[in-house]
PDB file of N, CA and C in Angstrom:
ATOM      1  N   UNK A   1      -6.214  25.025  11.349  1.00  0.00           N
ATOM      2  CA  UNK A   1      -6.769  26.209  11.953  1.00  0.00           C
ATOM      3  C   UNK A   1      -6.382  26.247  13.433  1.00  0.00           C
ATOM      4  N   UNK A   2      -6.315  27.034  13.995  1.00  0.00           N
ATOM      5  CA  UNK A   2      -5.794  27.551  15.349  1.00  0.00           C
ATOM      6  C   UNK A   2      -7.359  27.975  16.585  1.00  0.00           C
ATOM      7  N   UNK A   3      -7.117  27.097  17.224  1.00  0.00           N
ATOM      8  CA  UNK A   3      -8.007  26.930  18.532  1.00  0.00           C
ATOM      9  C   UNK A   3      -7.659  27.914  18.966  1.00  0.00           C
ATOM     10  N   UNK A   4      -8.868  28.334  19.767  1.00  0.00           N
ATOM     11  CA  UNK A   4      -8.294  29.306  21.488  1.00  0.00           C
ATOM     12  C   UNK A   4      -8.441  28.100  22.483  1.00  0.00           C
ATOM     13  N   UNK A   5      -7.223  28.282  23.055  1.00  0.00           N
ATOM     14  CA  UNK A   5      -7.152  27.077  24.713  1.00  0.00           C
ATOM     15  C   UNK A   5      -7.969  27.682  25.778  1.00  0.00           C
ATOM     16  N   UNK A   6      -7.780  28.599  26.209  1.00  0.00           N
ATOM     17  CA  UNK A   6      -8.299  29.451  26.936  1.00  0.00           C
ATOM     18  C   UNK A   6     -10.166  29.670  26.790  1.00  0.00           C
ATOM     19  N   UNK A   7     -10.860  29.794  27.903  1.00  0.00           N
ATOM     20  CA  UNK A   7     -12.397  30.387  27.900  1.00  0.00           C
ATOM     21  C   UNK A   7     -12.275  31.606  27.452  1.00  0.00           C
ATOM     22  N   UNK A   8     -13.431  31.800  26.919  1.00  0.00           N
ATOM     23  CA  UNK A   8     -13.741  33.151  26.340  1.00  0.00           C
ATOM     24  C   UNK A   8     -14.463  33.819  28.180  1.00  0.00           C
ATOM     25  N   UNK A   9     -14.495  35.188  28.249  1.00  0.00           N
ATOM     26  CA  UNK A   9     -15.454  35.640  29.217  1.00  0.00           C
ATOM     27  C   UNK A   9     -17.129  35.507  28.832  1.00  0.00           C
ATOM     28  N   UNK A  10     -17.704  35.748  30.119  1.00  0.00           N
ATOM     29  CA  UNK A  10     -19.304  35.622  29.625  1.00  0.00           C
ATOM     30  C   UNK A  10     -19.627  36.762  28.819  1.00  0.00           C
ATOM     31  N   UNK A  11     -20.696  36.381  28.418  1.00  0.00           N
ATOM     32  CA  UNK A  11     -21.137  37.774  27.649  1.00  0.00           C
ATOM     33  C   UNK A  11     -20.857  37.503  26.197  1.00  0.00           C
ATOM     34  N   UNK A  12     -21.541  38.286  25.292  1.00  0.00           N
ATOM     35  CA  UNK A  12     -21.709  37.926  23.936  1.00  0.00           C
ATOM     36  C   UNK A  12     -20.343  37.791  23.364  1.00  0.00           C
ATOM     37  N   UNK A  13     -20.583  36.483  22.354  1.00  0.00           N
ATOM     38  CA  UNK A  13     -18.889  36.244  21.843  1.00  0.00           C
ATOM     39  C   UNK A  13     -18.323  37.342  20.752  1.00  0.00           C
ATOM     40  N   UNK A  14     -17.006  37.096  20.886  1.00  0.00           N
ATOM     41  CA  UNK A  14     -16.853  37.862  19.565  1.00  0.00           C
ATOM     42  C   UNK A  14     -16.644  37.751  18.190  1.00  0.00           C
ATOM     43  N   UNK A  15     -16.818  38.528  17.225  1.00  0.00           N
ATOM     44  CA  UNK A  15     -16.749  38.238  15.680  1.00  0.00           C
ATOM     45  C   UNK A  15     -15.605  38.339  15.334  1.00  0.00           C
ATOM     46  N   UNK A  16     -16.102  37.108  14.760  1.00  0.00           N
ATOM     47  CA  UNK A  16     -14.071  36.190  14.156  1.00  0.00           C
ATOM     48  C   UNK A  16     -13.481  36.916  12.652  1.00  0.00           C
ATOM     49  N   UNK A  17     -12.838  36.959  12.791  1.00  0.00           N
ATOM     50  CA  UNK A  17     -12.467  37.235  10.989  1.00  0.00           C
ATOM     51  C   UNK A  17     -13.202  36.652  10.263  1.00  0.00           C
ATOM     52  N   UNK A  18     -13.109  35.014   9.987  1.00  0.00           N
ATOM     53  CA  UNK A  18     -14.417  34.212   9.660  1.00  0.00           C
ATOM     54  C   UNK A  18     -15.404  34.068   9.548  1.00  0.00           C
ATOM     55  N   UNK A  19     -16.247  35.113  10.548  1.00  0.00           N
ATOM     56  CA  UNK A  19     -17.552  35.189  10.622  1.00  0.00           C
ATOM     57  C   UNK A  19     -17.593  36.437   9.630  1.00  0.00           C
ATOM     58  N   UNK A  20     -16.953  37.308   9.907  1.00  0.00           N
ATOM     59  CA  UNK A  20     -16.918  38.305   9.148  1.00  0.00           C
ATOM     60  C   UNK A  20     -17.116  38.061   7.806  1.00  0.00           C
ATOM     61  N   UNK A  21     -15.956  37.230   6.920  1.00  0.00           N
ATOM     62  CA  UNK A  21     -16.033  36.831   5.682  1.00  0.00           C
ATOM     63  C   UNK A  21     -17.411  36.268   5.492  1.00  0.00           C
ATOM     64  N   UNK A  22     -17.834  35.170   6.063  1.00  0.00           N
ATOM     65  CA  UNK A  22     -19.174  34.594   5.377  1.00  0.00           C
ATOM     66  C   UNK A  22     -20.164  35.230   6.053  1.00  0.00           C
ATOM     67  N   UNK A  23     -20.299  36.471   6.417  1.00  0.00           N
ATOM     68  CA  UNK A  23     -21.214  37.394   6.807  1.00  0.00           C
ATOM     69  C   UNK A  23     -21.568  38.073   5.267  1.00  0.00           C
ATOM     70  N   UNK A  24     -20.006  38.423   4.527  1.00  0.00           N
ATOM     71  CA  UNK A  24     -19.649  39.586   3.587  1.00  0.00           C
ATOM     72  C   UNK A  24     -20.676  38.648   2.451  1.00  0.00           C
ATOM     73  N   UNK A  25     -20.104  37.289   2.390  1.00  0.00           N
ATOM     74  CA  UNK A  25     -20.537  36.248   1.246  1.00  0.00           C
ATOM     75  C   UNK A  25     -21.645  36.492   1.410  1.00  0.00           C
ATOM     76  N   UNK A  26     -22.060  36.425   2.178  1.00  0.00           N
ATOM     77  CA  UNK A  26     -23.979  36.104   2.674  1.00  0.00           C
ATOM     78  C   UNK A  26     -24.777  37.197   1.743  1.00  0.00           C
ATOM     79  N   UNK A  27     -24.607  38.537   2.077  1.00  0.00           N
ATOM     80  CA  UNK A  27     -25.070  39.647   1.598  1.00  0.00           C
ATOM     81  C   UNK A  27     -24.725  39.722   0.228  1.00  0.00           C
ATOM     82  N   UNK A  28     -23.213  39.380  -0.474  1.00  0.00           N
ATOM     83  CA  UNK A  28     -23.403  39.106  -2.080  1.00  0.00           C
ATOM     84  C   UNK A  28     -23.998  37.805  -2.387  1.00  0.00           C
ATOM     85  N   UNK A  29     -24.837  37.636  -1.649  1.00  0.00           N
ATOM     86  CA  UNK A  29     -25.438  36.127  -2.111  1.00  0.00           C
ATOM     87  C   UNK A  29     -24.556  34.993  -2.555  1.00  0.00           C
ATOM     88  N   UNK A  30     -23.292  35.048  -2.127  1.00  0.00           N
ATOM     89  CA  UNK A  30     -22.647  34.004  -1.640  1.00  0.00           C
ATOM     90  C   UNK A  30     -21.959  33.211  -0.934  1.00  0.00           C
ATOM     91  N   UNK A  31     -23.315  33.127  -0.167  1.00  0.00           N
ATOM     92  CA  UNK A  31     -22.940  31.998   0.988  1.00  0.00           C
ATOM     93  C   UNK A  31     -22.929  30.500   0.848  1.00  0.00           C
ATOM     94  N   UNK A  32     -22.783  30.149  -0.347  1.00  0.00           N
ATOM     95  CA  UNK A  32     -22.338  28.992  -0.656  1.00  0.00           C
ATOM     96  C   UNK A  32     -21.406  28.669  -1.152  1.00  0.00           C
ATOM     97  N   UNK A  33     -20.639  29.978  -1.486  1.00  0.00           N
ATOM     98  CA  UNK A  33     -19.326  29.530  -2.351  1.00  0.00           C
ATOM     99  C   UNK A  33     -18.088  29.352  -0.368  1.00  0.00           C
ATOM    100  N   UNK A  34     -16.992  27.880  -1.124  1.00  0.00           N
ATOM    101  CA  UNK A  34     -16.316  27.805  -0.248  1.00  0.00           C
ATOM    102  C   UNK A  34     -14.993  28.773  -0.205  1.00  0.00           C
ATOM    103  N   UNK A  35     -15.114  29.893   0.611  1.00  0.00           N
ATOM    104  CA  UNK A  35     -14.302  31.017   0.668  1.00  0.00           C
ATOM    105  C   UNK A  35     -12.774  30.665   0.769  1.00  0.00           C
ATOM    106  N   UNK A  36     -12.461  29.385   1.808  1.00  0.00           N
ATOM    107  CA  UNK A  36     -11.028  28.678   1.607  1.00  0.00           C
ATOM    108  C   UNK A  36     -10.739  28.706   0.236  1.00  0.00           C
ATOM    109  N   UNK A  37     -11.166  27.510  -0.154  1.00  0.00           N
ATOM    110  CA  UNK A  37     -10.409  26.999  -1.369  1.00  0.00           C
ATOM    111  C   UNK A  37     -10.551  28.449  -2.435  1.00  0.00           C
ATOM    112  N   UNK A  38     -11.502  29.373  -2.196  1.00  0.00           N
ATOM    113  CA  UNK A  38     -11.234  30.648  -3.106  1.00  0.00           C
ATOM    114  C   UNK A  38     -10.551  31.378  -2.691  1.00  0.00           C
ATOM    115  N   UNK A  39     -10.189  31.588  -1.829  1.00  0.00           N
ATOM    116  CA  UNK A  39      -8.821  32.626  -1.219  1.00  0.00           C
ATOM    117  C   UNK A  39      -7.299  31.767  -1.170  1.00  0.00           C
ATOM    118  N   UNK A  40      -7.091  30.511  -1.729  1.00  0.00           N
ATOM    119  CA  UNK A  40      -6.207  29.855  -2.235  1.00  0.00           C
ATOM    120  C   UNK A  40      -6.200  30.739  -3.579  1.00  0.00           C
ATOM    121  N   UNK A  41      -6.632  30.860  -4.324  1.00  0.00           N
ATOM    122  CA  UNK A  41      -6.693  31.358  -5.777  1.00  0.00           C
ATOM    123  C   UNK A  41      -6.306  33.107  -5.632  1.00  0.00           C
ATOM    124  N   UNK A  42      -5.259  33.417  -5.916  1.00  0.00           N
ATOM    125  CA  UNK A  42      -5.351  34.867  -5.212  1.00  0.00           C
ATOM    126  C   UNK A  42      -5.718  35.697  -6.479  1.00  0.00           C
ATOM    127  N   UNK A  43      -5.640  35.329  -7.356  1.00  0.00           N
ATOM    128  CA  UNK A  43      -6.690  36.701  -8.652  1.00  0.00           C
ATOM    129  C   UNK A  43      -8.168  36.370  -8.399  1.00  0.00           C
ATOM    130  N   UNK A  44      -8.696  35.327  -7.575  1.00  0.00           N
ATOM    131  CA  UNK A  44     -10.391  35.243  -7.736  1.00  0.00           C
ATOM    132  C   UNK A  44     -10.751  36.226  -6.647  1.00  0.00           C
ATOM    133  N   UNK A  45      -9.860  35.487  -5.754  1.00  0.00           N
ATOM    134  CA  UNK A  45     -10.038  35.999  -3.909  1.00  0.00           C
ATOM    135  C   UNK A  45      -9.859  37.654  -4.315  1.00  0.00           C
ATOM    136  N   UNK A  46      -8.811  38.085  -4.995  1.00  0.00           N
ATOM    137  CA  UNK A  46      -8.780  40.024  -5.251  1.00  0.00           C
ATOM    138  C   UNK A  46     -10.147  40.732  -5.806  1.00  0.00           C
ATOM    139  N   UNK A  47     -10.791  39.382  -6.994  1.00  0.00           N
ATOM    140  CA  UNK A  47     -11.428  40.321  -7.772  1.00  0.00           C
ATOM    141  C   UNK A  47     -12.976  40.006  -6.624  1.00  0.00           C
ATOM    142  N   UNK A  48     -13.195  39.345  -5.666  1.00  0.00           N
ATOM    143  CA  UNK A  48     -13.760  38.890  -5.073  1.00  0.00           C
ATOM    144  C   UNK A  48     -13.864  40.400  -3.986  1.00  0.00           C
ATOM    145  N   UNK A  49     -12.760  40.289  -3.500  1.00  0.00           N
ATOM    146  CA  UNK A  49     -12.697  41.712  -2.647  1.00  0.00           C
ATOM    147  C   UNK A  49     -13.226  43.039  -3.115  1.00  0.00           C
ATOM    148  N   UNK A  50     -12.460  42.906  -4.413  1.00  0.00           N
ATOM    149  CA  UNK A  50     -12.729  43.944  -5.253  1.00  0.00           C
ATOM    150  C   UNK A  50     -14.336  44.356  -5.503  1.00  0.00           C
ATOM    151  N   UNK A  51     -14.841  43.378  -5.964  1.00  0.00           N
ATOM    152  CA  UNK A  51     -16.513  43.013  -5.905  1.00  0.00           C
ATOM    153  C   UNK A  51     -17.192  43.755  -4.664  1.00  0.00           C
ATOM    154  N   UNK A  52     -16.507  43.104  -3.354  1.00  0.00           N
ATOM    155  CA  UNK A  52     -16.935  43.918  -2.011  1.00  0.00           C
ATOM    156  C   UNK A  52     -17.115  45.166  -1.915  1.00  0.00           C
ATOM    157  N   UNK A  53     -15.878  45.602  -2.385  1.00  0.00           N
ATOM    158  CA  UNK A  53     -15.266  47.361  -2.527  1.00  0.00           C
ATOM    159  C   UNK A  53     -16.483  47.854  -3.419  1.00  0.00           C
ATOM    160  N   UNK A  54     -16.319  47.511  -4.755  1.00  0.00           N
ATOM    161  CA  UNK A  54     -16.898  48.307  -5.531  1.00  0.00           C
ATOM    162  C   UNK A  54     -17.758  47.235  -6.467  1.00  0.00           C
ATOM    163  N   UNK A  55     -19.112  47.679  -6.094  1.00  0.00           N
ATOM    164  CA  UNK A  55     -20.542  46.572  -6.714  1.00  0.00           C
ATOM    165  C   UNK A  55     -20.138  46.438  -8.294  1.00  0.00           C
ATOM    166  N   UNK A  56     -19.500  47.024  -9.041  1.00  0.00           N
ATOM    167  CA  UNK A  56     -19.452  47.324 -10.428  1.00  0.00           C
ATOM    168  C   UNK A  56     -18.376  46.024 -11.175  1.00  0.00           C
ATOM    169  N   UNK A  57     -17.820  45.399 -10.344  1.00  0.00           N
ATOM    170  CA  UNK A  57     -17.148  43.845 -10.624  1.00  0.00           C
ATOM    171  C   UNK A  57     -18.354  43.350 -10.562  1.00  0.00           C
ATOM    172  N   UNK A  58     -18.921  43.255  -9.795  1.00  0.00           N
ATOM    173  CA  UNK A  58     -19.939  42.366  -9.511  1.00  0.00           C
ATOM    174  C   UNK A  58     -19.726  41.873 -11.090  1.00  0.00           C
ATOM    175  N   UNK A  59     -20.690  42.856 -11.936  1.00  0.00           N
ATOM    176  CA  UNK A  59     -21.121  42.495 -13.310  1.00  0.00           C
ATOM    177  C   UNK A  59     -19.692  41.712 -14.015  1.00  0.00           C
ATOM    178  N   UNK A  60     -18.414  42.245 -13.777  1.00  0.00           N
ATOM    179  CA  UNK A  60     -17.432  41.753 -14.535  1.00  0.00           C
ATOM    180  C   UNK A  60     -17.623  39.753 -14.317  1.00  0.00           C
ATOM    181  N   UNK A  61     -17.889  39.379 -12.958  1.00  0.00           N
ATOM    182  CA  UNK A  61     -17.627  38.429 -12.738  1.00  0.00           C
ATOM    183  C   UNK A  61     -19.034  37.562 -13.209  1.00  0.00           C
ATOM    184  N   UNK A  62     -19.828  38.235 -13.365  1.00  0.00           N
ATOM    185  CA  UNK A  62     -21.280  37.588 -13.762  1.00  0.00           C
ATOM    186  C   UNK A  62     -22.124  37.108 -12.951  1.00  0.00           C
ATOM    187  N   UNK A  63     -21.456  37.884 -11.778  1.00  0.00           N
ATOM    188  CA  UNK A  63     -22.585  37.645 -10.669  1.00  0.00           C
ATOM    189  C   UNK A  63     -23.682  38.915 -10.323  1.00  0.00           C
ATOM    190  N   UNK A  64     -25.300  39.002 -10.369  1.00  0.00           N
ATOM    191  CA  UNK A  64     -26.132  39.687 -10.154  1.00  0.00           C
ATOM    192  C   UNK A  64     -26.170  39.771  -8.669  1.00  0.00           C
TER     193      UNK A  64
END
């Protein structure tokens, strides 16, 4: 993974791509699944997105 060398300025930090993703997990109630090793898998990581997009995977994947 890739550091910043550099200080950030004061003032509230900003939202990482990363944070973003296990923000997204959080709200489908999965914030325990490890999003790396699932975005290695690129048909889970799609239908995963897909899930995001449109709640109606949800059910395909068997997640409530």
């Amino acid at each position: 993974m890739w550091k910043l060398k550099e200080r950030r300025p004061l003032g509230r930090p900003w939202r990482r791509w990363e944070d973003t993703i296990k923000m997204d997990l959080k709200d489908l109630g999965l914030g325990v699944v490890d999003w790396g090793d699932l975005a290695q898998n690129r048909d889970r990581w799609r239908a995963l997105v897909n899930a995001v997009i449109n709640p109606r995977f949800l059910k395909m994947l068997g997640i409530s």
